[in-house]
Structures are given as structure tokens and as C-alpha cells.
C-alpha atoms as a PDB file:
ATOM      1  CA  UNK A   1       1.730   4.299  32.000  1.00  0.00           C
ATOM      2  CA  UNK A   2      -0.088   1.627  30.588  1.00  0.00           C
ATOM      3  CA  UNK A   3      -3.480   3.615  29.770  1.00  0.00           C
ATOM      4  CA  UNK A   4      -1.049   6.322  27.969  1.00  0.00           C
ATOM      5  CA  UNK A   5       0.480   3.403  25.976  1.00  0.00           C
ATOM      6  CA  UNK A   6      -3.147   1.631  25.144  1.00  0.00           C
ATOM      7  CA  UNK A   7      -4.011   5.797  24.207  1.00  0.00           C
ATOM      8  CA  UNK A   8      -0.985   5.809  21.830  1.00  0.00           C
ATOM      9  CA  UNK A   9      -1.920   2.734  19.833  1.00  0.00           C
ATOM     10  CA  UNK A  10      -5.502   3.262  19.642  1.00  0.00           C
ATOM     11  CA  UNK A  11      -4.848   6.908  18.659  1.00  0.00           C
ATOM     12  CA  UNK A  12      -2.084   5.503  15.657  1.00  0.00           C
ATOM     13  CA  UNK A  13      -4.825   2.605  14.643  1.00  0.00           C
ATOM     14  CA  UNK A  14      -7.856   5.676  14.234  1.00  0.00           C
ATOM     15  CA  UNK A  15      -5.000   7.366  11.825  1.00  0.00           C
ATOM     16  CA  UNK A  16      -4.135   4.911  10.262  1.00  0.00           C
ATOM     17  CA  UNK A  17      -7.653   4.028   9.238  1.00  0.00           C
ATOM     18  CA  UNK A  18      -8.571   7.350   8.249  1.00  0.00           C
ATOM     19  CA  UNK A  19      -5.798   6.992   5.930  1.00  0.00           C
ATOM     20  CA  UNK A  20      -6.395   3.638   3.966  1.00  0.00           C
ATOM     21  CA  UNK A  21     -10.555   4.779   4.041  1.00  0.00           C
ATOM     22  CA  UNK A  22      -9.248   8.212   2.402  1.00  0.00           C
ATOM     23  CA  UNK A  23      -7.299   6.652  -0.072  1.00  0.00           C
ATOM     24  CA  UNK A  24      -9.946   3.815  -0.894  1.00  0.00           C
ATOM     25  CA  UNK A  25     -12.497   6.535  -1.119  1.00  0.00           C
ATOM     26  CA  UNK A  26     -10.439   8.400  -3.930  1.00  0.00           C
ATOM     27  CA  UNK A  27     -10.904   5.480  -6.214  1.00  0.00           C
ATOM     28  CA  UNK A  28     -13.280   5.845  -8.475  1.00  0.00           C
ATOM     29  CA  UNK A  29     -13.155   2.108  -9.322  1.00  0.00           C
ATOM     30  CA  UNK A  30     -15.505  -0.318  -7.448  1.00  0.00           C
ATOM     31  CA  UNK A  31     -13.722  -3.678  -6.136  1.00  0.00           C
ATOM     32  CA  UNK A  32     -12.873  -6.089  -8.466  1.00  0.00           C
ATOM     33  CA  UNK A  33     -14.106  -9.053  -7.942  1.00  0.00           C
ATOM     34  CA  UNK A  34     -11.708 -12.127  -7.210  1.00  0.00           C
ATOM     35  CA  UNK A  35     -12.194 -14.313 -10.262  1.00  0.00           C
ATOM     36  CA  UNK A  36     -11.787 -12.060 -12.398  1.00  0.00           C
ATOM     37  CA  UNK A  37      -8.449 -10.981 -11.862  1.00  0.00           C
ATOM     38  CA  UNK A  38      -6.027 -11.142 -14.650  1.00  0.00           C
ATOM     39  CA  UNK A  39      -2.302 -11.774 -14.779  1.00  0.00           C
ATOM     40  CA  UNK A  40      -1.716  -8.554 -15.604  1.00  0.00           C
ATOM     41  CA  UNK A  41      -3.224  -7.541 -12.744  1.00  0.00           C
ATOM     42  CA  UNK A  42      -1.063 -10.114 -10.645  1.00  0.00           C
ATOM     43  CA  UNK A  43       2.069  -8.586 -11.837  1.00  0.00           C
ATOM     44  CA  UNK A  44       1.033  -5.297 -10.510  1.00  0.00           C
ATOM     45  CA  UNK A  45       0.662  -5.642  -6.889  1.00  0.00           C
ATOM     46  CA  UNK A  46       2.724  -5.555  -4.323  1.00  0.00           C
ATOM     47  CA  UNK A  47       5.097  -8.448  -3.036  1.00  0.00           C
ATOM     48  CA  UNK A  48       2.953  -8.168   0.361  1.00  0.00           C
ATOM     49  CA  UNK A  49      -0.162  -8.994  -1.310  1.00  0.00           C
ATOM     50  CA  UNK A  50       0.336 -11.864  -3.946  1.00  0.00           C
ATOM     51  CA  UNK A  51       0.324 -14.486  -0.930  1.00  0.00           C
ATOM     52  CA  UNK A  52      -2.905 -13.255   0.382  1.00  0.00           C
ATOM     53  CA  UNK A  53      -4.328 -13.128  -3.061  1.00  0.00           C
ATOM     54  CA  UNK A  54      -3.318 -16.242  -3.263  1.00  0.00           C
ATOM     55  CA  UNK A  55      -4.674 -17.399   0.020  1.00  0.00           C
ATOM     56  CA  UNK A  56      -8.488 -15.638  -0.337  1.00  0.00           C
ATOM     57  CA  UNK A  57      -8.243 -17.088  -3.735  1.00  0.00           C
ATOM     58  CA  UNK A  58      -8.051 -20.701  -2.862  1.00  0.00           C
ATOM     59  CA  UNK A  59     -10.409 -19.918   0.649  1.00  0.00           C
ATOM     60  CA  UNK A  60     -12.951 -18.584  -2.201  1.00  0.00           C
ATOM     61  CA  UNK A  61     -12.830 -21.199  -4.469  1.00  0.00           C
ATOM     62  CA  UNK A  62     -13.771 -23.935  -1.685  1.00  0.00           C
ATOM     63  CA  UNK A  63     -16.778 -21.307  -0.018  1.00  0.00           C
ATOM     64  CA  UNK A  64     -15.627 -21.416   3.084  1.00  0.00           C
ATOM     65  CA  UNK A  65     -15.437 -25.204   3.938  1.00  0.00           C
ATOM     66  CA  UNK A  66     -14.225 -26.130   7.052  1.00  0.00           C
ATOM     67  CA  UNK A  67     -12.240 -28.693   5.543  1.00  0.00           C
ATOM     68  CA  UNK A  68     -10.534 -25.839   3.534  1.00  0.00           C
ATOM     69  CA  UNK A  69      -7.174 -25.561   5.235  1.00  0.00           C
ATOM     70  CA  UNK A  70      -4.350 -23.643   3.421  1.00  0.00           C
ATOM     71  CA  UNK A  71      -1.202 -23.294   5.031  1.00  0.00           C
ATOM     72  CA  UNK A  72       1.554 -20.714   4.446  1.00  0.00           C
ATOM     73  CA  UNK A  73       3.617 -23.457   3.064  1.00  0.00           C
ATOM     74  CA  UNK A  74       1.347 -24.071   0.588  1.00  0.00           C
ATOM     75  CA  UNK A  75       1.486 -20.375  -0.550  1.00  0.00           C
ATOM     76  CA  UNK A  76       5.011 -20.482  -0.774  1.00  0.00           C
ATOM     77  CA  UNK A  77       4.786 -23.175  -3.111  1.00  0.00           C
ATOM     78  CA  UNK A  78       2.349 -21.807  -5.482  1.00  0.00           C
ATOM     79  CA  UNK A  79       3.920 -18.277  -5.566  1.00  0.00           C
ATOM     80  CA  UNK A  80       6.544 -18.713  -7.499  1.00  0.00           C
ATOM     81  CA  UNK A  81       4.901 -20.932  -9.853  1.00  0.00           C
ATOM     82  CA  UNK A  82       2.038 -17.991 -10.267  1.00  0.00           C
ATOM     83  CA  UNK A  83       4.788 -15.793 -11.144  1.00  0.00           C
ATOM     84  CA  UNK A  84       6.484 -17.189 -13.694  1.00  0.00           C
ATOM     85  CA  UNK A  85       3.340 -18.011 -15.604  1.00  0.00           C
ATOM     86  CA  UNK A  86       1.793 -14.379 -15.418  1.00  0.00           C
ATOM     87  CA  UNK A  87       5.136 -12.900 -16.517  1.00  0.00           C
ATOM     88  CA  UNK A  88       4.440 -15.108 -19.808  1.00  0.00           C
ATOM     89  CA  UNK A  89       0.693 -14.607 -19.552  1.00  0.00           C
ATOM     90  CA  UNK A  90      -0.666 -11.094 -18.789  1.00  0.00           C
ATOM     91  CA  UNK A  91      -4.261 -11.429 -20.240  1.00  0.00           C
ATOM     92  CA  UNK A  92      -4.770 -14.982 -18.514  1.00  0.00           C
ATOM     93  CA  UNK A  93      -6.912 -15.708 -15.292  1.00  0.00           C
ATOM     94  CA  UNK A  94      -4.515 -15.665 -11.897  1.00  0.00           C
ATOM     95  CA  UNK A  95      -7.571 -16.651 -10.422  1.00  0.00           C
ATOM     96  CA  UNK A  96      -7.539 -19.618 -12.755  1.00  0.00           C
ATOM     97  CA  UNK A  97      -4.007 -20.718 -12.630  1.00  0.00           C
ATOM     98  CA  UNK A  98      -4.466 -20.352  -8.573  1.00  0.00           C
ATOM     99  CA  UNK A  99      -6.965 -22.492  -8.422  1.00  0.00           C
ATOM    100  CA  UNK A 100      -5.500 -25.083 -10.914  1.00  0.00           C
ATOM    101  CA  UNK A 101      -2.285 -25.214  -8.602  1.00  0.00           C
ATOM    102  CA  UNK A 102      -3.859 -25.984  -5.681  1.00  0.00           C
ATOM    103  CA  UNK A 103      -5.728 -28.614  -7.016  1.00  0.00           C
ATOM    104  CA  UNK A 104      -2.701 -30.204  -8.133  1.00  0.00           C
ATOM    105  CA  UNK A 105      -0.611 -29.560  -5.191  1.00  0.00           C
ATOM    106  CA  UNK A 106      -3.514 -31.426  -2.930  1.00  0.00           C
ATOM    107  CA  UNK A 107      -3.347 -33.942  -5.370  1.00  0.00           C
ATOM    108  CA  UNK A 108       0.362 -34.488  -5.091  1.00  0.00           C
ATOM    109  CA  UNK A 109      -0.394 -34.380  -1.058  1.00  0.00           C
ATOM    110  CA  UNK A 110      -2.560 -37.429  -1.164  1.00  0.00           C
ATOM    111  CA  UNK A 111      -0.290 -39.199  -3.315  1.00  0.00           C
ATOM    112  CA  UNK A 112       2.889 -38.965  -1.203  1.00  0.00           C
ATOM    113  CA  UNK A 113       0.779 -39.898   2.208  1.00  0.00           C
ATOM    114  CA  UNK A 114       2.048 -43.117   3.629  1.00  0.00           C
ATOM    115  CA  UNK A 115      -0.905 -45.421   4.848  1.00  0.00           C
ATOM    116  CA  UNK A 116      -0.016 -46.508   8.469  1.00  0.00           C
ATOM    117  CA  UNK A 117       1.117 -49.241   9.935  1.00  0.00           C
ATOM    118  CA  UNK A 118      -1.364 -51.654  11.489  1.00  0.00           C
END
């Protein structure tokens, strides 16, 4: 039963693979690079996606420090900020206004950390 089960998934994972390479390989466009990515741009994908964007954009921006930890929470905060400002600003940087939001909410993090008691 379970080496039917294991068959199943590994079967649906081949498919589904097949799929997303068939319908990157239909583009005609090569990848985009990160930083360049406009508002505009943003705007257009899906809901699932901004918070990763958001996530690789900040992990880029600080090369892949170990240091460079970005929690979930910290995506939550910066999405909706992102949002409204690309709404107002389609031909501006998201790259740049990601970047420029984490930089403030880490700055806003140091502030509000209590030194302890000795």
C-alpha cells in the first residue's frame, strides 16, 4: 500500500513538472532579473507570489549572509506597505522600495530592543 501511495505522488510530482517546464518553455522572454522589477510588474502577479518576491528580494540584497534572517512576519509587514505604494507608482523600482522597507523595519527593530538587566 505504501509503495502504490509513494508511486502516486512521485507519478503527480513528474506531471506536474512537465507542466510548469512546458509552460516556462513557451515564453519567449528570458528571466527578469530581480532588481529590475518595476511596480508595474508588482501589481501583476499573483497574491501567492508578492511575499516570496518579497522574501528573495531582501535574501538578494544581503548575498546570502548568514546573518540575513527574514521572517514571515516581517513579510507581512512590508506587503501591504509595497502595495499601496506600487498602486501609486507603476514605473518605480519594487525592488527598491523592498529594500528601503526592510532597512527601515530593522532599524525600527533595534530601536525598540530593551537592553537587559544586569
Amino acid at each position: 500500500m505504501k509503495v502504490l501511495t509513494c508511486l502516486a505522488v512521485l507519478t503527480l510530482s513528474a506531471v506536474t513538472a512537465t507542466a510548469a517546464m512546458a509552460q516556462n518553455a513557451g515564453s519567449s522572454t528570458p528571466a527578469k532579473p530581480i532588481i529590475k522589477t518595476t511596480c508595474a510588474e508588482y501589481i501583476g502577479m499573483k497574491e501567492t507570489i508578492k511575499p516570496e518576491f518579497i522574501y528573495y528580494t531582501v535574501g538578494h540584497s544581503m548575498n546570502g549572509k548568514k546573518e540575513a534572517v527574514f521572517d514571515e512576519v516581517a513579510v507581512e509587514k512590508i506587503k501591504p506597505e509595497l502595495d499601496e505604494y506600487c498602486k501609486v507608482n507603476l514605473t518605480k523600482s519594487a525592488y527598491d522600495k523592498v529594500i528601503a522597507s526592510s532597512i527601515a523595519s530593522e532599524q525600527a527593530a533595534r530601536h525598540h530592543v530593551q537592553p537587559s538587566a544586569k
